[in-house]
PDB file of N, CA and C in Angstrom:
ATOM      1  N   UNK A   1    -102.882 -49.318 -12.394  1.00  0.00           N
ATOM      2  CA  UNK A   1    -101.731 -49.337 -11.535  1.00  0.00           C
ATOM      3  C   UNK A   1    -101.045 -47.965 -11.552  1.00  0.00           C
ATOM      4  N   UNK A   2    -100.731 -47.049 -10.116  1.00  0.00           N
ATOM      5  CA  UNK A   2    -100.014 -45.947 -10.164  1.00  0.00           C
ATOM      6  C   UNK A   2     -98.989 -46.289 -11.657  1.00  0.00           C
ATOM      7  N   UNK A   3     -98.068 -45.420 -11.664  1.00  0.00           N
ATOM      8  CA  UNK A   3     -97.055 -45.431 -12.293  1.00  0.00           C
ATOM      9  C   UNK A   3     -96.040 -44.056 -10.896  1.00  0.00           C
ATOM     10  N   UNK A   4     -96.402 -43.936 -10.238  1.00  0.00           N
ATOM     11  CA  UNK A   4     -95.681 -42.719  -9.253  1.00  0.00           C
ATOM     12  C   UNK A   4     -96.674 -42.700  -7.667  1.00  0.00           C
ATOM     13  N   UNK A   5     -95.687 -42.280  -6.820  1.00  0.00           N
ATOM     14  CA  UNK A   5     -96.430 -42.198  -5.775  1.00  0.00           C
ATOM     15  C   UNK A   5     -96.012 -40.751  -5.068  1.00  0.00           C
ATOM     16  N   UNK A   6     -96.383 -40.466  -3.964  1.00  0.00           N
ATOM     17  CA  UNK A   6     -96.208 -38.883  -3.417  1.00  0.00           C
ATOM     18  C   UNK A   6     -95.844 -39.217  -2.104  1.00  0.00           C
ATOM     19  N   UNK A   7     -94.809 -38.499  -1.561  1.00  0.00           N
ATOM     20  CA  UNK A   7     -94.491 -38.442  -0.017  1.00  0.00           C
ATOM     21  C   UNK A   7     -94.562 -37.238   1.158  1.00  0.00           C
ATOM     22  N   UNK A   8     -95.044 -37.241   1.695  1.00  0.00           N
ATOM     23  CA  UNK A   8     -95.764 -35.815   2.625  1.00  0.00           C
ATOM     24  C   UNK A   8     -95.249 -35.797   3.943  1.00  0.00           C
ATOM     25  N   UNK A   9     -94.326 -34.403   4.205  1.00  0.00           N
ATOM     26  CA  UNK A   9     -94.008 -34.644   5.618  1.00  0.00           C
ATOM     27  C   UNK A   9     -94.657 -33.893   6.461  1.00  0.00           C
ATOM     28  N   UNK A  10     -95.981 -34.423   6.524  1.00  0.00           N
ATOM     29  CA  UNK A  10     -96.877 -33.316   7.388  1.00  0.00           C
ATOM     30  C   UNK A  10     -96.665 -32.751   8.232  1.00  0.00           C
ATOM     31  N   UNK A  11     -95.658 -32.748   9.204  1.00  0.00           N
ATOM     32  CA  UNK A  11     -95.178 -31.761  10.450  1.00  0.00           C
ATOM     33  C   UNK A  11     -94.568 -30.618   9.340  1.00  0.00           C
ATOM     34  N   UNK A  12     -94.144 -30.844   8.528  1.00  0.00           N
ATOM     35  CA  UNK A  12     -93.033 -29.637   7.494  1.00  0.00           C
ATOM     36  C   UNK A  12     -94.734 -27.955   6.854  1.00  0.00           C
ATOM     37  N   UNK A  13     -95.940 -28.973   6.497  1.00  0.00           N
ATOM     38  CA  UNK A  13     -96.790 -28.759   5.873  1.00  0.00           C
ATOM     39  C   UNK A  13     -97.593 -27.817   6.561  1.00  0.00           C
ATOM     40  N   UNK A  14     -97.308 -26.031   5.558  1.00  0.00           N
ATOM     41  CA  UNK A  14     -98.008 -24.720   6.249  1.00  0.00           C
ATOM     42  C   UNK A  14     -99.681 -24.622   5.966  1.00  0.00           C
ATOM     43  N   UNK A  15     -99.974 -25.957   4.848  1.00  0.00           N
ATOM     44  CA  UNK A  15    -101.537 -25.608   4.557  1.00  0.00           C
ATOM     45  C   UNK A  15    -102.217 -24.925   3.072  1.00  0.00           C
ATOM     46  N   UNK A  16    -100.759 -24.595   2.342  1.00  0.00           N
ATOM     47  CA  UNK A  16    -101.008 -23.593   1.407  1.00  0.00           C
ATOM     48  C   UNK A  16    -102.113 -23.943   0.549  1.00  0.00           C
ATOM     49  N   UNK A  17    -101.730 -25.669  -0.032  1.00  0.00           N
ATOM     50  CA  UNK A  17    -102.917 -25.875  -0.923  1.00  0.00           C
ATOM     51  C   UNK A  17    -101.914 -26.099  -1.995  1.00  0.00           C
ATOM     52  N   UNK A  18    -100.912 -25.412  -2.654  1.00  0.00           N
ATOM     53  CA  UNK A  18    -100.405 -25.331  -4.298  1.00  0.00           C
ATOM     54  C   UNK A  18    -100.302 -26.713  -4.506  1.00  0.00           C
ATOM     55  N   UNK A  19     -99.758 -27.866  -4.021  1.00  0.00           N
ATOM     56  CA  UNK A  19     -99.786 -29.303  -4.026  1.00  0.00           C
ATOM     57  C   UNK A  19    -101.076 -30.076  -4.645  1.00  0.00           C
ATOM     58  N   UNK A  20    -102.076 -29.099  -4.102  1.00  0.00           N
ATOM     59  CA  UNK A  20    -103.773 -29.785  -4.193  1.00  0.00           C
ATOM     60  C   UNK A  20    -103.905 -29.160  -5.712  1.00  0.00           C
ATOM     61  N   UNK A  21    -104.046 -27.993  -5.795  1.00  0.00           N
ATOM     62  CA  UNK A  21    -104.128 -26.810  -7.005  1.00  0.00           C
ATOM     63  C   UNK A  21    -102.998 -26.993  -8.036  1.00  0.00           C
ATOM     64  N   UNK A  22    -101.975 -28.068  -7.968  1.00  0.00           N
ATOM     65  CA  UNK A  22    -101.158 -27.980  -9.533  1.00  0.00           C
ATOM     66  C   UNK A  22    -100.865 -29.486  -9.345  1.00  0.00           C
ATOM     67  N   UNK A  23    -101.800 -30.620  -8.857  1.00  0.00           N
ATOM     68  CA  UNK A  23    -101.591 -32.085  -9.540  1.00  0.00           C
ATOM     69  C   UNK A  23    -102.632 -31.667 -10.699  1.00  0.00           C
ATOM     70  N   UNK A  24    -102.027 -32.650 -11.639  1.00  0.00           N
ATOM     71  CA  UNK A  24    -102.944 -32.333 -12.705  1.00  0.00           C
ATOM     72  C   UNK A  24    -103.777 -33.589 -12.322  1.00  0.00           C
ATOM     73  N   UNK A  25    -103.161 -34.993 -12.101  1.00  0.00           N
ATOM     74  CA  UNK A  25    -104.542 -36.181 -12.173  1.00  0.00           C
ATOM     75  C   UNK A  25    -105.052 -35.703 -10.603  1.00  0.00           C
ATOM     76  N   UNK A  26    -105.582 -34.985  -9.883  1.00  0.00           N
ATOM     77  CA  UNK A  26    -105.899 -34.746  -8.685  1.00  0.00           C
ATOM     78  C   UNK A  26    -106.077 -35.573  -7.668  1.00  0.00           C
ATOM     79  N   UNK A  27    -104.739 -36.026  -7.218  1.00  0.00           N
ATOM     80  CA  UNK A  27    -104.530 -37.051  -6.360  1.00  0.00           C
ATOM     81  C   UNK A  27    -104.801 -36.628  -4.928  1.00  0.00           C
ATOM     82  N   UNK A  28    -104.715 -35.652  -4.614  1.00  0.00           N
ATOM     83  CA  UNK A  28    -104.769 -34.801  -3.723  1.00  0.00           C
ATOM     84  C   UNK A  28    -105.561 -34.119  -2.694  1.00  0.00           C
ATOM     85  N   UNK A  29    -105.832 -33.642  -1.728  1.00  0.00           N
ATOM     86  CA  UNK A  29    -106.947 -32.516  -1.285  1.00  0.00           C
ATOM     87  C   UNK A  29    -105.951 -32.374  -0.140  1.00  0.00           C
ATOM     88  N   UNK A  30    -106.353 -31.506   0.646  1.00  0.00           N
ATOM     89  CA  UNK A  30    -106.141 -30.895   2.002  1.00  0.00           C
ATOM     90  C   UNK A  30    -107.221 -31.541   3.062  1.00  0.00           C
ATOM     91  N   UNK A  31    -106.446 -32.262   3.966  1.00  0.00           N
ATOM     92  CA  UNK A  31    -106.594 -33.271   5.069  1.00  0.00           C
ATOM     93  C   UNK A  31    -107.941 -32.396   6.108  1.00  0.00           C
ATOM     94  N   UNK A  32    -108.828 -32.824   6.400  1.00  0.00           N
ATOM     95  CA  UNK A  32    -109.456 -32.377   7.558  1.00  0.00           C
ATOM     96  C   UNK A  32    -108.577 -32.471   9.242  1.00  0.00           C
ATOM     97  N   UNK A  33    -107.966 -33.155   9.306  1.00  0.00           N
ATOM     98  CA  UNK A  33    -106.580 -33.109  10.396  1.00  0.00           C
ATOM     99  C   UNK A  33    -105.905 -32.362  10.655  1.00  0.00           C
ATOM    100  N   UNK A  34    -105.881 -32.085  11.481  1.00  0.00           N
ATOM    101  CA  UNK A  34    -104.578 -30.413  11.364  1.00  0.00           C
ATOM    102  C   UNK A  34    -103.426 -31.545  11.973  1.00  0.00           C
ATOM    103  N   UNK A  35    -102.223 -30.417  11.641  1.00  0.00           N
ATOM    104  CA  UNK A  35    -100.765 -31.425  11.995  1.00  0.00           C
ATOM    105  C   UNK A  35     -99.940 -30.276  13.066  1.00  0.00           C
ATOM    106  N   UNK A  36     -98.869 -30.888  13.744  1.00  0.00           N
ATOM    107  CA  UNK A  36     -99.127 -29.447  15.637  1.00  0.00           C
ATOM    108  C   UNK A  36     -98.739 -28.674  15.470  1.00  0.00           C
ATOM    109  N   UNK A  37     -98.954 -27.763  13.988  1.00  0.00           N
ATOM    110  CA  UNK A  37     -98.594 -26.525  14.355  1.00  0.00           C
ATOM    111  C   UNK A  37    -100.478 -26.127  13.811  1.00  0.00           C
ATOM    112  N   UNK A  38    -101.073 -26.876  14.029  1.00  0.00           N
ATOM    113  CA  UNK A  38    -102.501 -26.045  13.482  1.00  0.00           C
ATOM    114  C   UNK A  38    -102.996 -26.089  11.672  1.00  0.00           C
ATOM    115  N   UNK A  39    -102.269 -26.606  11.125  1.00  0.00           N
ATOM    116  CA  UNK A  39    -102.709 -26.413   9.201  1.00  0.00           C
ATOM    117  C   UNK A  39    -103.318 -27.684   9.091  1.00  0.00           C
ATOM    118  N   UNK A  40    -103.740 -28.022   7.909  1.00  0.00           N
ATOM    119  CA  UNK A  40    -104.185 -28.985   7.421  1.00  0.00           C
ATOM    120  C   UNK A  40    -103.018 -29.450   6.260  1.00  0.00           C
ATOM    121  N   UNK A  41    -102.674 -30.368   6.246  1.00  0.00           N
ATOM    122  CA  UNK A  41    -101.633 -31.176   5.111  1.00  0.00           C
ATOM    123  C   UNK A  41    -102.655 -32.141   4.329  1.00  0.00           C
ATOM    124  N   UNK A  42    -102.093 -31.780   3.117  1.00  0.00           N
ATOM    125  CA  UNK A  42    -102.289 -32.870   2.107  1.00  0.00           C
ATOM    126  C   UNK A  42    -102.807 -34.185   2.503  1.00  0.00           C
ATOM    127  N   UNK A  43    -103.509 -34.991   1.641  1.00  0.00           N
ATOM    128  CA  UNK A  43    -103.580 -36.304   1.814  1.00  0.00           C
ATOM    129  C   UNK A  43    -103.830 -37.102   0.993  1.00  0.00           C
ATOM    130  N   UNK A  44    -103.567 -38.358   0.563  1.00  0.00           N
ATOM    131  CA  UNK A  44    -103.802 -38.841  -0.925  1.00  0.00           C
ATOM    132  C   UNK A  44    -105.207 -39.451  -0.783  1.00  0.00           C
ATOM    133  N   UNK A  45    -105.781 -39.179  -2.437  1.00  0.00           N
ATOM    134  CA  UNK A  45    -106.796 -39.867  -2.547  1.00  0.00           C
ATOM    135  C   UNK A  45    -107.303 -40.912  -3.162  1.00  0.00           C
ATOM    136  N   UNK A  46    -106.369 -40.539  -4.187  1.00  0.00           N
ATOM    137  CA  UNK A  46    -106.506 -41.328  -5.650  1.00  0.00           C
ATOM    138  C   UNK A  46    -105.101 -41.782  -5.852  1.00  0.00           C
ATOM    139  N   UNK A  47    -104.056 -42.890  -5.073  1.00  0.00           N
ATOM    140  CA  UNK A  47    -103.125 -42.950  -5.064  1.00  0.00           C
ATOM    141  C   UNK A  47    -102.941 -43.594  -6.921  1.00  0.00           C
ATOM    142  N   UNK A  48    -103.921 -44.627  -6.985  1.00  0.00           N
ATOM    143  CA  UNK A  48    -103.669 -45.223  -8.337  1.00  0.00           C
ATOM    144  C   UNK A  48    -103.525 -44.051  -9.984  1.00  0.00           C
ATOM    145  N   UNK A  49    -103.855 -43.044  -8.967  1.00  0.00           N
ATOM    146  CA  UNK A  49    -103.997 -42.392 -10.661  1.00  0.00           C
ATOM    147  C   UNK A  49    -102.578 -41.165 -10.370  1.00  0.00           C
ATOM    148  N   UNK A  50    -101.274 -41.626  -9.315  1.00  0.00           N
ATOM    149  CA  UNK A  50    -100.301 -40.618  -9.132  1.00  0.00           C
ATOM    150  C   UNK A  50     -99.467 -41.057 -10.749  1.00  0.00           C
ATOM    151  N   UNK A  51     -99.114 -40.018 -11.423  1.00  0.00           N
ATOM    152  CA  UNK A  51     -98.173 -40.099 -12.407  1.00  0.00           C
ATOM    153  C   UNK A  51     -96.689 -39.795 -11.803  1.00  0.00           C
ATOM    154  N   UNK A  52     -96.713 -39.232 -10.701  1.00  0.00           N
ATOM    155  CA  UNK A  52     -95.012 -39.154 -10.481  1.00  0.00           C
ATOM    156  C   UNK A  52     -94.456 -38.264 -10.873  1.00  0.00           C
ATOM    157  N   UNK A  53     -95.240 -37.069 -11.514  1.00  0.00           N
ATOM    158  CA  UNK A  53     -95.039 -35.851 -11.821  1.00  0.00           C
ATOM    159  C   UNK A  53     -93.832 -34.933 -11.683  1.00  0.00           C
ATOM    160  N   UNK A  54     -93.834 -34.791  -9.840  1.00  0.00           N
ATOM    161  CA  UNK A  54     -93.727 -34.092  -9.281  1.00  0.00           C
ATOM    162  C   UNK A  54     -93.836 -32.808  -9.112  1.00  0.00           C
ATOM    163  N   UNK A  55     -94.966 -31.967  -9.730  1.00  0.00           N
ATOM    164  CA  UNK A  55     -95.098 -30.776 -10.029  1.00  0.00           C
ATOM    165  C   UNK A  55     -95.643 -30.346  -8.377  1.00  0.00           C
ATOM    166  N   UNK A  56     -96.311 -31.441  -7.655  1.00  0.00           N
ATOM    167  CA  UNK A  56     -96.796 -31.053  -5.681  1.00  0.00           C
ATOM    168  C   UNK A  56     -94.675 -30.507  -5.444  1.00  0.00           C
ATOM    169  N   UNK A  57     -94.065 -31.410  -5.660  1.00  0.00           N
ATOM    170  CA  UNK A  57     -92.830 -30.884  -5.332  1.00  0.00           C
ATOM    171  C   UNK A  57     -92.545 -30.039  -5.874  1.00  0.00           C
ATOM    172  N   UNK A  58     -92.144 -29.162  -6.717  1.00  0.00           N
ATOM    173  CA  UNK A  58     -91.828 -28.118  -7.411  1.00  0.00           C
ATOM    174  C   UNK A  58     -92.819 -26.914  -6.599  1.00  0.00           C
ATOM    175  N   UNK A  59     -93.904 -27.500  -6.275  1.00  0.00           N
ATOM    176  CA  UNK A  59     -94.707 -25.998  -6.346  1.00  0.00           C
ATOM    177  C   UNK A  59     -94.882 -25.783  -4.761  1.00  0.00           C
ATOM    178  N   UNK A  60     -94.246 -26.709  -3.678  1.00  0.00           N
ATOM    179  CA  UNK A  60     -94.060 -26.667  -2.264  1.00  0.00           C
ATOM    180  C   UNK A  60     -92.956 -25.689  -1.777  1.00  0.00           C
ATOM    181  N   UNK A  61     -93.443 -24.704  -1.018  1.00  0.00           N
ATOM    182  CA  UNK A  61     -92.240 -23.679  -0.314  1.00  0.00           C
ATOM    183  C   UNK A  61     -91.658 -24.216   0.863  1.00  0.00           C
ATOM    184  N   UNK A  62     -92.529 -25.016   1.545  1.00  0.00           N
ATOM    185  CA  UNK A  62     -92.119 -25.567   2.202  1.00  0.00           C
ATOM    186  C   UNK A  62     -90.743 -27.137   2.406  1.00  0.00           C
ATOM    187  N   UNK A  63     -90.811 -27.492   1.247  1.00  0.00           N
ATOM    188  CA  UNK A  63     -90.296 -28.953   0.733  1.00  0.00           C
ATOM    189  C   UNK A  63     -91.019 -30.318   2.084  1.00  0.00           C
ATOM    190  N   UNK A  64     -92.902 -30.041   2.120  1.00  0.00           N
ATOM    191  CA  UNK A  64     -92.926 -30.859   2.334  1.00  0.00           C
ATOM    192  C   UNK A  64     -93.830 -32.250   2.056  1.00  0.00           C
ATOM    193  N   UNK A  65     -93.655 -32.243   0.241  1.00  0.00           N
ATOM    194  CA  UNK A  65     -93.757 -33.037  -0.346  1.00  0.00           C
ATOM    195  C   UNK A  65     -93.288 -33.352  -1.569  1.00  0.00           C
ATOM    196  N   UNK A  66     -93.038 -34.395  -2.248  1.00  0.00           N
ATOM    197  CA  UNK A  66     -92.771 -34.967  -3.760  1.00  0.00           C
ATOM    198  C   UNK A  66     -93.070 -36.178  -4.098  1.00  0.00           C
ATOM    199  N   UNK A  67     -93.386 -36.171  -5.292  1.00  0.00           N
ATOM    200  CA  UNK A  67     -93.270 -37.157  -5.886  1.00  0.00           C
ATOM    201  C   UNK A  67     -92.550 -37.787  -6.804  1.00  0.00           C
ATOM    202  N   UNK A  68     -92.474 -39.126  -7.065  1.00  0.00           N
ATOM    203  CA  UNK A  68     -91.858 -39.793  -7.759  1.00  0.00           C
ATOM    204  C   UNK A  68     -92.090 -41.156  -8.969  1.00  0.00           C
ATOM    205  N   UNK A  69     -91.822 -41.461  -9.314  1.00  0.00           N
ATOM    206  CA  UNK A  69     -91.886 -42.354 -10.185  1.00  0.00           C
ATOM    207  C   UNK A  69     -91.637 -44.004  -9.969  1.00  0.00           C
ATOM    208  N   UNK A  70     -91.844 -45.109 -10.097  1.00  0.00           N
ATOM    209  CA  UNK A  70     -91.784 -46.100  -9.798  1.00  0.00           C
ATOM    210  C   UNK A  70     -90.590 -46.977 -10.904  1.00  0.00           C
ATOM    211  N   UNK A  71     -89.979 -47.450 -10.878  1.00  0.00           N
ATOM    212  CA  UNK A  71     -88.531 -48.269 -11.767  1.00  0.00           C
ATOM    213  C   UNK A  71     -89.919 -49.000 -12.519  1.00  0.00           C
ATOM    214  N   UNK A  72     -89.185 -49.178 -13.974  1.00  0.00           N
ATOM    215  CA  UNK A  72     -90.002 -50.078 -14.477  1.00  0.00           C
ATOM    216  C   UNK A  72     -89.195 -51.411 -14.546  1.00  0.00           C
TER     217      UNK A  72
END
């Protein structure tokens, strides 16, 4: 069972990647989809293994993603 999930505002999303490149459980990759300005955004893969980190948030210039944690 996750313990955290991630939220992505793909219109916000320039493509960089740091989101994909600093989850540590690699929930992550860069979408084959482009979003209308032309990039590719994030997309989850492995939602069950999100810890809620938020290190995709921290390391976004854009702010357009984070994650979070679930109430126990």
């Amino acid at each position: 069972m996750a313990k955290g999930f991630v939220s992505i505002a793909a219109e916000r999303c320039k493509g960089c990647g740091f989101c994909v490149e600093f989850c540590p459980t690699r929930v992550l990759v860069l979408s084959s989809a482009f979003n209308s300005t032309g990039y590719h955004p994030p997309h989850v893969v492995a939602a069950e293994k999100c810890s809620g980190c938020d290190l995709c948030g921290m390391y976004c210039p854009d702010f357009a993603i984070f994650g979070g944690r679930y109430a126990r």
